[in-house]
N, C-alpha and C. Protein backbone atom coordinates (compact mmCIF):
# COMPACT_ATOMS: atom_id res chain seq x y z
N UNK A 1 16.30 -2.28 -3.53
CA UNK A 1 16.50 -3.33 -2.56
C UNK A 1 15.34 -3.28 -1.56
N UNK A 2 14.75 -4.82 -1.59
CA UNK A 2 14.10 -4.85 -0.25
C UNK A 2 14.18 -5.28 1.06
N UNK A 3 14.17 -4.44 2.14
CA UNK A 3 14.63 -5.58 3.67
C UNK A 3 13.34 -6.07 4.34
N UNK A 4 13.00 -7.16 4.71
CA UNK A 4 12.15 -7.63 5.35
C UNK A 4 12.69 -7.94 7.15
N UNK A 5 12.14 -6.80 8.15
CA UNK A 5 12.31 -6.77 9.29
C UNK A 5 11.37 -7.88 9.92
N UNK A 6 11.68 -8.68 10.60
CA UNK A 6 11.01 -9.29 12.02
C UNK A 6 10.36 -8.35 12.28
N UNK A 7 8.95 -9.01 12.49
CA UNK A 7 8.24 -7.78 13.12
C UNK A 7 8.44 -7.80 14.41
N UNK A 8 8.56 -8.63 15.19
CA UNK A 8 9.24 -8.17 16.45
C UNK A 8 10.00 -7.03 16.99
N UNK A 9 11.18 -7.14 15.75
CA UNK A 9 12.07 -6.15 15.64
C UNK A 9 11.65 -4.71 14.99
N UNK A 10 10.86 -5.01 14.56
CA UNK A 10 10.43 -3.67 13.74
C UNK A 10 9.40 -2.98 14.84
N UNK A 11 9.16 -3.56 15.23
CA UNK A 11 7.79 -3.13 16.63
C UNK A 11 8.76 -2.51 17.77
N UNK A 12 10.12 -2.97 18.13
CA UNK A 12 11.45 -2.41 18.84
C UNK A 12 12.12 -1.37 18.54
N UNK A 13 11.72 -1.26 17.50
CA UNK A 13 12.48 -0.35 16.19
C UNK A 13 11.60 1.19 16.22
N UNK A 14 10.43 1.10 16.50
CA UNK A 14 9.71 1.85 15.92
C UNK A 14 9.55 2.42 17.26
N UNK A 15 9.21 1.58 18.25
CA UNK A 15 8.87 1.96 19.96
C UNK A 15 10.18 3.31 20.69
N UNK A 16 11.03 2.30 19.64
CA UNK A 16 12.68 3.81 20.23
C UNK A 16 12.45 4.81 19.75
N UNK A 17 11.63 5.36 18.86
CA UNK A 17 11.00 6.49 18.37
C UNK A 17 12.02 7.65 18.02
N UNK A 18 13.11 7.11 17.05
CA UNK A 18 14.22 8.02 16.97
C UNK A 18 14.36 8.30 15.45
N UNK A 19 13.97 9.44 15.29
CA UNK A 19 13.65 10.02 13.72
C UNK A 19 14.48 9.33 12.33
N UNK A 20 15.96 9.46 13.20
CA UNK A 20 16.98 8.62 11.79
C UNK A 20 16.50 7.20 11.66
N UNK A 21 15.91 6.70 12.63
CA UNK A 21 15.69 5.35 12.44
C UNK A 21 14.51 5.16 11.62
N UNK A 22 13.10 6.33 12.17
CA UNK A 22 11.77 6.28 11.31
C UNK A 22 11.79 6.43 9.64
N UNK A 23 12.95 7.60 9.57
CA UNK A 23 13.07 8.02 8.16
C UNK A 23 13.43 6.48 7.31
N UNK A 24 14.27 6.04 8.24
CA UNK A 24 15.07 4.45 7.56
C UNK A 24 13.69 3.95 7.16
N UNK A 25 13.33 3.40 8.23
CA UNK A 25 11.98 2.68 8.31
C UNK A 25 10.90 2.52 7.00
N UNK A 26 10.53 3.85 7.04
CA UNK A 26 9.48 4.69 6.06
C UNK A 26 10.34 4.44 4.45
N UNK A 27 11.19 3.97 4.23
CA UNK A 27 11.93 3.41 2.87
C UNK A 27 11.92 1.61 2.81
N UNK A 28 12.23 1.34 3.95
CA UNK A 28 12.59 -0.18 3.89
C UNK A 28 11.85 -0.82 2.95
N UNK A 29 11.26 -0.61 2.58
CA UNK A 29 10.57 -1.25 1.19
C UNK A 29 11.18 -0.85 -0.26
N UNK A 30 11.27 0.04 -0.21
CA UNK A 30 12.34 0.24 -1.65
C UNK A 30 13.77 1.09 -1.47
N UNK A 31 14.77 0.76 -0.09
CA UNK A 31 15.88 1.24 -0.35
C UNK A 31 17.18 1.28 -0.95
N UNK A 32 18.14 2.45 -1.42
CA UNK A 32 18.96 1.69 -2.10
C UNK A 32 19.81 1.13 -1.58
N UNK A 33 21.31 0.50 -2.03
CA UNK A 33 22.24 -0.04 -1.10
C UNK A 33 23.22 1.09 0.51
N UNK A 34 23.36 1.96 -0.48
CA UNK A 34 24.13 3.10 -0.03
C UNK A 34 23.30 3.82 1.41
N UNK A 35 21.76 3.95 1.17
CA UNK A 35 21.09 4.41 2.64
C UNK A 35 20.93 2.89 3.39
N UNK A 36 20.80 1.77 3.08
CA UNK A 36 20.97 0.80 3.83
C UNK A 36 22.62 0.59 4.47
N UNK A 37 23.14 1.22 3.75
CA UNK A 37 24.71 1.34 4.78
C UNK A 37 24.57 2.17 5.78
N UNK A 38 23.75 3.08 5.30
CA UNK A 38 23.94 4.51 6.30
C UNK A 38 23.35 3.67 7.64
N UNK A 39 21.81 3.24 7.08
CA UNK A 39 21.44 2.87 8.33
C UNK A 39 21.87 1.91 9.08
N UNK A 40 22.31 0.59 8.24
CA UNK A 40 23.12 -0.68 9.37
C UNK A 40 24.12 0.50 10.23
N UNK A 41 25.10 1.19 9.63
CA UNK A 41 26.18 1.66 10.36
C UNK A 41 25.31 2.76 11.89
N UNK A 42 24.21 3.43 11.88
CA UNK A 42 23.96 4.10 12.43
C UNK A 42 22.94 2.50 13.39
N UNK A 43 22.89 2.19 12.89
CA UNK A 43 21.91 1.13 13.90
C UNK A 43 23.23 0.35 14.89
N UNK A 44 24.00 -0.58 14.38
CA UNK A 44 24.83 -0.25 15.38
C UNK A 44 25.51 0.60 16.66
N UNK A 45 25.67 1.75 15.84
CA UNK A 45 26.29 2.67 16.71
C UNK A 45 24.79 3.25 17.68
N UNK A 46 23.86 3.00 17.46
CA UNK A 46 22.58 3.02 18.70
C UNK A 46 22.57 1.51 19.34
N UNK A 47 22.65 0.73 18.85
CA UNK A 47 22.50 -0.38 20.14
C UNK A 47 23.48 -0.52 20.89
N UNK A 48 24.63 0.09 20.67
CA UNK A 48 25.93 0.65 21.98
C UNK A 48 25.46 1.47 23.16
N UNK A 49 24.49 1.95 22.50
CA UNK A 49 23.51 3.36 23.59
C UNK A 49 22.92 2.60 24.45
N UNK A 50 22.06 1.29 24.15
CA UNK A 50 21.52 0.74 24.70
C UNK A 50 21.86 -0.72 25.39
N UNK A 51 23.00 -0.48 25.67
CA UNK A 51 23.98 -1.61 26.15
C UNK A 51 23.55 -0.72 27.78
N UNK A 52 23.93 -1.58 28.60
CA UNK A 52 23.03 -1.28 30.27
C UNK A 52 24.67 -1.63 31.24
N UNK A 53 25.15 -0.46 32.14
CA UNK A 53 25.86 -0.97 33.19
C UNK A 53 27.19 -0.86 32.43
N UNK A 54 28.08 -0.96 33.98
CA UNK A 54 29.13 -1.29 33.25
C UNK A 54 29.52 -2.38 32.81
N UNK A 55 29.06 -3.39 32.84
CA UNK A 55 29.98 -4.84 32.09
C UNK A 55 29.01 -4.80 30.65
N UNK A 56 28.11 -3.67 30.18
CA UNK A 56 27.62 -3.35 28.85
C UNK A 56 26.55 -4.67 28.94
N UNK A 57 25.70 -4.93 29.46
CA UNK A 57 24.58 -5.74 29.87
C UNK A 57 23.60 -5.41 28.22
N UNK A 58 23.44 -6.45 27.79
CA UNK A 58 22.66 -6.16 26.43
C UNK A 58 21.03 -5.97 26.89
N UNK A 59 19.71 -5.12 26.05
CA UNK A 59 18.80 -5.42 26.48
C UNK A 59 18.42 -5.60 24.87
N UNK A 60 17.19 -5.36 25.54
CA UNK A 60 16.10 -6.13 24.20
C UNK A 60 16.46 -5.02 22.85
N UNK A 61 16.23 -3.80 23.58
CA UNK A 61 16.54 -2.94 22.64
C UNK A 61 18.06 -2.84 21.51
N UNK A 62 19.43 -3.17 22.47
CA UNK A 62 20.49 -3.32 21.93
C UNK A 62 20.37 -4.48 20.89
N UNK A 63 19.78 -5.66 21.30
CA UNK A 63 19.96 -6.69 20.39
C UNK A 63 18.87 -6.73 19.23
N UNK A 64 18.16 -6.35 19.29
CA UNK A 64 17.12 -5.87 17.66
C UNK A 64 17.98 -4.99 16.99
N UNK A 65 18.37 -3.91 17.86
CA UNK A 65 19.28 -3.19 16.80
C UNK A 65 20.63 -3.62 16.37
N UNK A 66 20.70 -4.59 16.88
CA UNK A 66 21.77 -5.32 15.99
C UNK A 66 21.71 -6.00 15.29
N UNK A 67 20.73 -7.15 15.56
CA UNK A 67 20.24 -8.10 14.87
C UNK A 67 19.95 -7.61 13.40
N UNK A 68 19.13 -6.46 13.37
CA UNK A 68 18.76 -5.75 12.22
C UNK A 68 19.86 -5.50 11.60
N UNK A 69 21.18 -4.78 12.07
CA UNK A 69 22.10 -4.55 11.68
C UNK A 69 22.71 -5.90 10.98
N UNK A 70 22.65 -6.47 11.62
CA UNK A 70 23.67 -7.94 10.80
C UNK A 70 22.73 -8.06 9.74
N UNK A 71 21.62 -8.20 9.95
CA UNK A 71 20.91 -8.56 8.70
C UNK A 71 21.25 -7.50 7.32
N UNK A 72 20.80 -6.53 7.46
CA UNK A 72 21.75 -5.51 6.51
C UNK A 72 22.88 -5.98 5.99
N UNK A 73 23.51 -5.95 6.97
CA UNK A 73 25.25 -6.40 6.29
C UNK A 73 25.45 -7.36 5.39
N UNK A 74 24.45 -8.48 6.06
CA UNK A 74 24.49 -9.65 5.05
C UNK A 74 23.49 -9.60 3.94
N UNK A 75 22.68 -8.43 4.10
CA UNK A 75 21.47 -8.01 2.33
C UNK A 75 22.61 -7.37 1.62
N UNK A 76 23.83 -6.55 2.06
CA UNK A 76 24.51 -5.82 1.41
C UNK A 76 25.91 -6.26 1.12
N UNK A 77 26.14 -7.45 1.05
CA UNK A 77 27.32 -8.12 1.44
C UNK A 77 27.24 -9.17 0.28
């Protein structure tokens, strides 16, 4: 399977500099379905991290990593 990131998002992606995400990264060109679960599910559960305040204020960072995430869901769906 191949995912094609926004580079926008992939430039967001890469700037959070968080190893589970690089390792993802460094495949996205030929991953299978099963580590593309791993990672939608773990990409989610990081753009919760990056939710701001208490009323959970989204930033740039939360919403690439979601965005990415939906996209997954729907390559794997």
């Amino acid at each position: 399977m191949q995912l094609k990131i926004d580079e926008k998002d992939l430039l967001i992606l890469k700037d959070i500099n968080d190893p589970k995400i690089n390792k993802y990264l460094s495949k996205i060109e030929n991953i299978n379905e099963n580590e593309a679960i791993e990672f939608m599910e773990y990409l989610y559960d990081k753009s919760n991290e990056y939710l701001k305040g208490e009323d959970y204020t989204e930033t740039p960072e939360s919403t690439s990593l979601e965005k990415v995430a939906d996209y997954i869901y729907d390559k794997t769906n």
